[in-house]
Protein backbone atom coordinates (compact mmCIF):
# COMPACT_ATOMS: atom_id res chain seq x y z
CA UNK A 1 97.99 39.42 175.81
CA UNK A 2 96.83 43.00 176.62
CA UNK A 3 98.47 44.61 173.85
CA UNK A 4 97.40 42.05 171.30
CA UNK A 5 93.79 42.32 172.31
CA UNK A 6 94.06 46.47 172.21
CA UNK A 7 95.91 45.98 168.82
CA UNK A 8 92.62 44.00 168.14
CA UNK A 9 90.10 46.40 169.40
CA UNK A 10 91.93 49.22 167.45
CA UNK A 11 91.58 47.24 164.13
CA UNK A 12 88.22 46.20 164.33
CA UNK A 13 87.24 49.89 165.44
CA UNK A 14 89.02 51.64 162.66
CA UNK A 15 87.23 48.55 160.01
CA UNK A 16 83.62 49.47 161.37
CA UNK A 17 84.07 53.20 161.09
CA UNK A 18 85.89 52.34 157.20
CA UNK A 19 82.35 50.05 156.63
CA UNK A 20 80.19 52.85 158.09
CA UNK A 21 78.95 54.22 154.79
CA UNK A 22 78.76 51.06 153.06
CA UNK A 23 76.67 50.04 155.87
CA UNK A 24 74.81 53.23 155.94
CA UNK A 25 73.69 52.61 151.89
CA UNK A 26 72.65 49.04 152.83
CA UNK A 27 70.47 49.64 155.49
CA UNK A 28 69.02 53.07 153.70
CA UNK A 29 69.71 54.98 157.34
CA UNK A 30 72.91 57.34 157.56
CA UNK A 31 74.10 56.22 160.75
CA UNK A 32 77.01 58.39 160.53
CA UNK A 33 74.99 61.55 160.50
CA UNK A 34 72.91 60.51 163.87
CA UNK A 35 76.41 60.14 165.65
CA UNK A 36 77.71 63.31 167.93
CA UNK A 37 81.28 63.94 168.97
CA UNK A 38 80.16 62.09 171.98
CA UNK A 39 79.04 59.21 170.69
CA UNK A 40 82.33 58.73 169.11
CA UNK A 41 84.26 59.47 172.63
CA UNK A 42 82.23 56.98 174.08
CA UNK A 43 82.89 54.60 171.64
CA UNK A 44 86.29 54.85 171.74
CA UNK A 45 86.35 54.31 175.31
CA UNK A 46 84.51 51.35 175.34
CA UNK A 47 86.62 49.95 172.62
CA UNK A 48 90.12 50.53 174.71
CA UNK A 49 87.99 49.29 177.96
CA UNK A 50 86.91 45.97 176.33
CA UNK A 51 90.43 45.54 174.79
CA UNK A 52 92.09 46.05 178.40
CA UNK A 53 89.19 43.66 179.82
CA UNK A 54 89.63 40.78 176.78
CA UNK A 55 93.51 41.19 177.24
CA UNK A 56 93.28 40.65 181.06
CA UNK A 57 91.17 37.94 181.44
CA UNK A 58 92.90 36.01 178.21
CA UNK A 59 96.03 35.82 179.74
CA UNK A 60 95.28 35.95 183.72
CA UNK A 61 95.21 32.68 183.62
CA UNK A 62 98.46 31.66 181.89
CA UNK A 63 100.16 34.09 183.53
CA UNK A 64 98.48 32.57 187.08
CA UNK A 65 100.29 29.08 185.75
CA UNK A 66 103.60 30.46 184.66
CA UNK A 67 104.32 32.03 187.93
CA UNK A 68 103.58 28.58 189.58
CA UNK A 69 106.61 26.85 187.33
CA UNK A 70 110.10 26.09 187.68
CA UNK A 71 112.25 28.14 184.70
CA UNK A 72 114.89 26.09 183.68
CA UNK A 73 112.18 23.14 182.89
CA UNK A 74 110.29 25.01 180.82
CA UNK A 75 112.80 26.87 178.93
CA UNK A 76 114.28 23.60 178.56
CA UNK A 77 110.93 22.88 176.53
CA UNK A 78 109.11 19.50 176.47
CA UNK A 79 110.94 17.32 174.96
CA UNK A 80 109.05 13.50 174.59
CA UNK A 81 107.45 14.19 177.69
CA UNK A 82 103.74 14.26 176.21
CA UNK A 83 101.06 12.24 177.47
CA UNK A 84 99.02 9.91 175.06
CA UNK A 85 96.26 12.52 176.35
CA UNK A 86 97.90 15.56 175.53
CA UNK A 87 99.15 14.17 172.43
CA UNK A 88 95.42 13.78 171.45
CA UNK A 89 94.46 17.19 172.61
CA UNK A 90 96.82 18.99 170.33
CA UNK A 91 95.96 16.95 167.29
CA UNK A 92 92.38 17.16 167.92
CA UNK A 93 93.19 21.18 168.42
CA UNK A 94 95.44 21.26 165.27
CA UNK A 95 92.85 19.20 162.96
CA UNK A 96 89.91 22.37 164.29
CA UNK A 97 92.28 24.89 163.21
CA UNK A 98 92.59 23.83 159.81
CA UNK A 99 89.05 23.13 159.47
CA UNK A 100 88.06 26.79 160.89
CA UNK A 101 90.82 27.56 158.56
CA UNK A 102 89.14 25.76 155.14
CA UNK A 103 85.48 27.27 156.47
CA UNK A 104 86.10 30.67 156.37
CA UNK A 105 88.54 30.64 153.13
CA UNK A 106 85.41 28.63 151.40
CA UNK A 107 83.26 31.59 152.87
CA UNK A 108 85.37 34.11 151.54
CA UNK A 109 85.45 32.08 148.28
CA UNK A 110 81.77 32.03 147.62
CA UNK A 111 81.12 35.68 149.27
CA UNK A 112 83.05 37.08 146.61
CA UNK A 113 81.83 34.63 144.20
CA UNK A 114 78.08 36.29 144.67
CA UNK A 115 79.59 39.62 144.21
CA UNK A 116 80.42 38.94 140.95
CA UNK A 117 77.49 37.67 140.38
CA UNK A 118 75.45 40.62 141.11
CA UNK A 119 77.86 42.58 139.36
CA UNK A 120 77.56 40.69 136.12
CA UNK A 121 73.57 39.98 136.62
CA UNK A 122 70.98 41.30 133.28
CA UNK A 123 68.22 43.39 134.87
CA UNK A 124 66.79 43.85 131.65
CA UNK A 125 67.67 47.07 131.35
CA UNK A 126 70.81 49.38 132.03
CA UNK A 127 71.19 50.08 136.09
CA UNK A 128 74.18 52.35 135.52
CA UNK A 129 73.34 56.13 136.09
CA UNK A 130 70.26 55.21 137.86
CA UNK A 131 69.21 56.96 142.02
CA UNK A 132 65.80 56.14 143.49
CA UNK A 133 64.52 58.70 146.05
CA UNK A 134 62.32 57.32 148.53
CA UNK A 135 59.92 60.00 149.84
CA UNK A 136 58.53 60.73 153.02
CA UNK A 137 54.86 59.82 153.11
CA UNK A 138 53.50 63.10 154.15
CA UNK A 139 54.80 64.86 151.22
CA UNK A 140 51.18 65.92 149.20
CA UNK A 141 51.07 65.83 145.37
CA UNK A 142 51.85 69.43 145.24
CA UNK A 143 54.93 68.67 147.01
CA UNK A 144 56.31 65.64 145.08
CA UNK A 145 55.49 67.30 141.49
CA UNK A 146 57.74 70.96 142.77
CA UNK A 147 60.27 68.37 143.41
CA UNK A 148 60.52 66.09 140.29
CA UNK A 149 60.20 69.68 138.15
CA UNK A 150 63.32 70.98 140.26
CA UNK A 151 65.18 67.52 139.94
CA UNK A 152 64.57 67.78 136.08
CA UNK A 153 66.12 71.21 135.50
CA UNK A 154 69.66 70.15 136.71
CA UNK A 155 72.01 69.65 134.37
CA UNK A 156 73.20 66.12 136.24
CA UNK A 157 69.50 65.07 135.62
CA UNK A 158 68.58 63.01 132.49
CA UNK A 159 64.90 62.18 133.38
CA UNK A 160 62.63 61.70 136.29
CA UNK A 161 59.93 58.80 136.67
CA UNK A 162 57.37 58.18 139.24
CA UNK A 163 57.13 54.63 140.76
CA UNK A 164 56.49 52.44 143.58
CA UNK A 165 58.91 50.07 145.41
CA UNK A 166 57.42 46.73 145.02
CA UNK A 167 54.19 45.41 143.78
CA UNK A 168 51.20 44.88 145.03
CA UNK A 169 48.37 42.21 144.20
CA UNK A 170 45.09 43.52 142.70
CA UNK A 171 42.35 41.33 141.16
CA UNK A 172 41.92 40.68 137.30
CA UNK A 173 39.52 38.60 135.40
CA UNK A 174 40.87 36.82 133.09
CA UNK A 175 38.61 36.70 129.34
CA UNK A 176 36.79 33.50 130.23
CA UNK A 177 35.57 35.41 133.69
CA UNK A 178 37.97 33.70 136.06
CA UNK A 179 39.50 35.82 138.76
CA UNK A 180 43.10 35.97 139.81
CA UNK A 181 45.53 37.85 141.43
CA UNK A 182 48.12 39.65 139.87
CA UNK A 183 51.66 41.94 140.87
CA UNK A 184 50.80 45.45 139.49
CA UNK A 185 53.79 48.45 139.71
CA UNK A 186 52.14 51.91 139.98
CA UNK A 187 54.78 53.98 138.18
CA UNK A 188 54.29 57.24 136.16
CA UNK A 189 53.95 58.16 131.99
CA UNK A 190 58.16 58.74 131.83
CA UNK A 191 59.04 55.51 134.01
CA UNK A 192 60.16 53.10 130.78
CA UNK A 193 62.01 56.02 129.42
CA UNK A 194 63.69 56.52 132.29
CA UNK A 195 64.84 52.91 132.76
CA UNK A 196 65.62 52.54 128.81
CA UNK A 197 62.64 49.77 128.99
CA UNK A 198 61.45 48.77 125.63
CA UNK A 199 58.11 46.88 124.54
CA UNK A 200 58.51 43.45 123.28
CA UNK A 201 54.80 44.13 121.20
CA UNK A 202 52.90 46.65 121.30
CA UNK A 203 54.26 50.02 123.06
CA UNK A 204 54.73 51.01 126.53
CA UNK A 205 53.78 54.26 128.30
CA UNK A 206 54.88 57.57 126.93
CA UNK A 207 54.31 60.92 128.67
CA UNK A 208 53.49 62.48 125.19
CA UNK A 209 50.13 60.64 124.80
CA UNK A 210 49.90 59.05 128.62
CA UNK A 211 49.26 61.44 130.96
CA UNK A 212 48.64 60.51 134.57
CA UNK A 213 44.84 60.40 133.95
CA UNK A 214 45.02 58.05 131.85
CA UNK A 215 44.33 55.23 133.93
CA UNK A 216 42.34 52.98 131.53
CA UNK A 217 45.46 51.70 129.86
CA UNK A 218 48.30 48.66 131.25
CA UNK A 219 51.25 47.52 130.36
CA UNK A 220 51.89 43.28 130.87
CA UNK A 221 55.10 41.56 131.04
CA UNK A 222 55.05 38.09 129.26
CA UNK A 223 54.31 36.34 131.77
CA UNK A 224 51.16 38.33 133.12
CA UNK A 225 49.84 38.01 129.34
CA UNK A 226 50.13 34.07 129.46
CA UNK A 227 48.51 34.49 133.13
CA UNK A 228 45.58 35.92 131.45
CA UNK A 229 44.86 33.21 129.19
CA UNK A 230 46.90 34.09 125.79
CA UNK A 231 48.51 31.69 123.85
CA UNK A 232 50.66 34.51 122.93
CA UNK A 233 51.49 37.57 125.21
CA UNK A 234 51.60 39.88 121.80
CA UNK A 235 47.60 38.48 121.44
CA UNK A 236 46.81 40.43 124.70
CA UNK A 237 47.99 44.27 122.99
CA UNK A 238 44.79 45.84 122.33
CA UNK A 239 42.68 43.69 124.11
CA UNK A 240 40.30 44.92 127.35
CA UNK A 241 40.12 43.39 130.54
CA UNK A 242 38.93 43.86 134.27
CA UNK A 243 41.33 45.52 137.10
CA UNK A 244 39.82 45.42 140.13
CA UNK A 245 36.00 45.72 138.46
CA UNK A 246 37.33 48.28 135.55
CA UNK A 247 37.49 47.52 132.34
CA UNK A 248 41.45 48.54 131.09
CA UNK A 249 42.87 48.32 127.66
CA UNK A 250 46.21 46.52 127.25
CA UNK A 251 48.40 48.67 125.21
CA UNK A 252 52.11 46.51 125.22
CA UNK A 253 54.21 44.07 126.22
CA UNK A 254 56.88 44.92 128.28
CA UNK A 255 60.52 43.42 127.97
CA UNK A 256 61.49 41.24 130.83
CA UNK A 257 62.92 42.73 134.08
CA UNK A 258 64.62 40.70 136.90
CA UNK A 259 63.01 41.12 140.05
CA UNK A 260 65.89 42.27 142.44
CA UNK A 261 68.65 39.51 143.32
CA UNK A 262 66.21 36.54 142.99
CA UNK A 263 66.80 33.86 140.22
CA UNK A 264 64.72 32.48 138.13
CA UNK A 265 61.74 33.77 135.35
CA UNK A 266 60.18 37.00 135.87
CA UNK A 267 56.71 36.87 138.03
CA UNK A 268 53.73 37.90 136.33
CA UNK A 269 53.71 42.17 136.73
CA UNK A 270 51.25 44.41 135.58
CA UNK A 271 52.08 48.67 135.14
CA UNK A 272 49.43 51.10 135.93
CA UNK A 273 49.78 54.65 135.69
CA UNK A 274 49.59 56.51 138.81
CA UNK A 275 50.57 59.70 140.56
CA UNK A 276 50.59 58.25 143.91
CA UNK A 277 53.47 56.32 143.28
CA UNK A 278 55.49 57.09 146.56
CA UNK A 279 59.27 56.89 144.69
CA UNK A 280 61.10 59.08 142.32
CA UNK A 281 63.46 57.19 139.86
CA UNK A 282 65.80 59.23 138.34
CA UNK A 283 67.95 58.79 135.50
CA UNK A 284 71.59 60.72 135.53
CA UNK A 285 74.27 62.19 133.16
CA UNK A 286 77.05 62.71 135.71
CA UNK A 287 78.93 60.41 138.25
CA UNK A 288 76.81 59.00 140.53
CA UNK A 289 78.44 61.38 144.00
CA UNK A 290 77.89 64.55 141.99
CA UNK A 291 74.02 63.61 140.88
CA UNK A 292 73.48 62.55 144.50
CA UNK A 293 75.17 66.03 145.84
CA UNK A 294 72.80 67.66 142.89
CA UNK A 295 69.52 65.89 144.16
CA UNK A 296 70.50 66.08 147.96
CA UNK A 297 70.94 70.29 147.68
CA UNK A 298 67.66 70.66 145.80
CA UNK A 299 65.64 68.49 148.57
């Protein structure tokens, strides 16, 4: 029992240290690189410890109850000596087993199912090649602009973007004076470059005649146009309206993008230009390890 539990513990150690990095990219924290020679000695131990401990108390009590037999009997096994209880017990334990059996294949089944699904799934435009850099919120302006100009003169760099995270809700009026709230993306003149993001009507930003002052133009998705009160969402391109009390002109239609694993249409999004966008998105011509190495030695 001891050496089956410590065969146990040594598995499941060397699996978590195998899933460390994996783990590390999901969570956005590199664990790994906040662990000491120490930390891992300690974990060791406590791995070994627990599997003595499991392995002990797992089979103190069999071992209690084989001492307490008669050999010949039992090596003589049971033969139809089963009680109509213990009959019951063992089919009631065999039917569990197959169950817990059936549940985790089906688990297994449809985990791996979603990961092909994610795989497969149409962001609306090409994720391949793509790193986003989240920044520190101290950086200043300065800081952030020395960096995207360094990112952009390595050869493993395509193009750099601005951007935020997520959206946030600001107020619009819509033409007929009604207010509503709508999901608006600060991101930066060379953002729907960098993603390969087309217009559907119109045009989208362009760093050759959008600077970052430009902040009286948008960009809609379809669905923010029909929001607004247009029968069509290429009747919106050209047409003013009120962001948060300012009047803005729309200047395109963006294509559709999926927002992150959820299913479903596209929400309603609005793109303003901004330099405060706390992200960098950036756009690469090499593998991805060699244009994170690249971007990781110039920060």
């Amino acid at each position: 029992s001891t050496l089956v539990s410590l065969i146990a513990a040594v598995l499941g150690a060397l699996l978590a240290m195998v899933l460390l990095p994996f783990w590390s990219d999901l969570t956005e924290h590199d664990i790994g690189g906040l662990l000491t020679a120490a930390d891992y000695a300690v974990f060791a131990v406590i791995v070994l410890v627990a599997g003595v401990v499991v392995g002990i108390g797992a089979g103190a009590y069999p071992a209690w109850t084989a001492l307490k037999m008669r050999v010949t009997p039992v090596l003589g096994g049971r033969g139809g000596s089963d009680t109509p209880g213990g009959l019951l017990l063992r089919r009631i334990l065999t039917v569990a087993q197959f169950g817990i059996a059936m549940f985790v294949t089906a688990m297994i089944v449809t985990i791996a199912w979603q990961i092909q699904f994610l795989k497969r799934i149409d962001y609306g435009y090409p994720v391949d090649g793509l790193i986003t850099a989240k920044l520190p919120s101290g950086l200043g302006k300065a800081e952030v602009d020395s960096f995207a100009a360094a990112l952009q003169t390595l050869p493993e760099v395509r193009s750099v973007a601005r951007s935020s995270t997520s959206s946030a809700n600001r107020p619009f009026a819509m033409p007929n004076g009604e207010s509503l709230m709508l999901g608006t993306r600060l991101v930066g003149p060379t953002y729907f470059s960098t993603l390969q993001l087309g217009a559907q009507a119109g045009r989208v930003f362009d760093a050759r005649q959008d600077g970052v002052e430009s902040r009286d133009v948008v960009v809609l998705n379809r669905q923010a146009a029909v929001r607004l009160g247009y029968a069509e969402p290429s009747a919106a391109v050209g047409q003013f309206i009120r962001m948060e009390g300012k009047e803005v002109q729309v200047v395109g239609i963006a294509q559709d993008v999926r927002n992150g694993f959820t299913a479903g249409q596209p929400r309603p999004l609005v793109y303003a230009l901004s330099d405060a966008a706390p992200d960098l998105t950036i756009r690469t011509n090499a593998s991805f390890d060699a244009a994170q190495a690249a971007v990781t030695k110039v920060w």
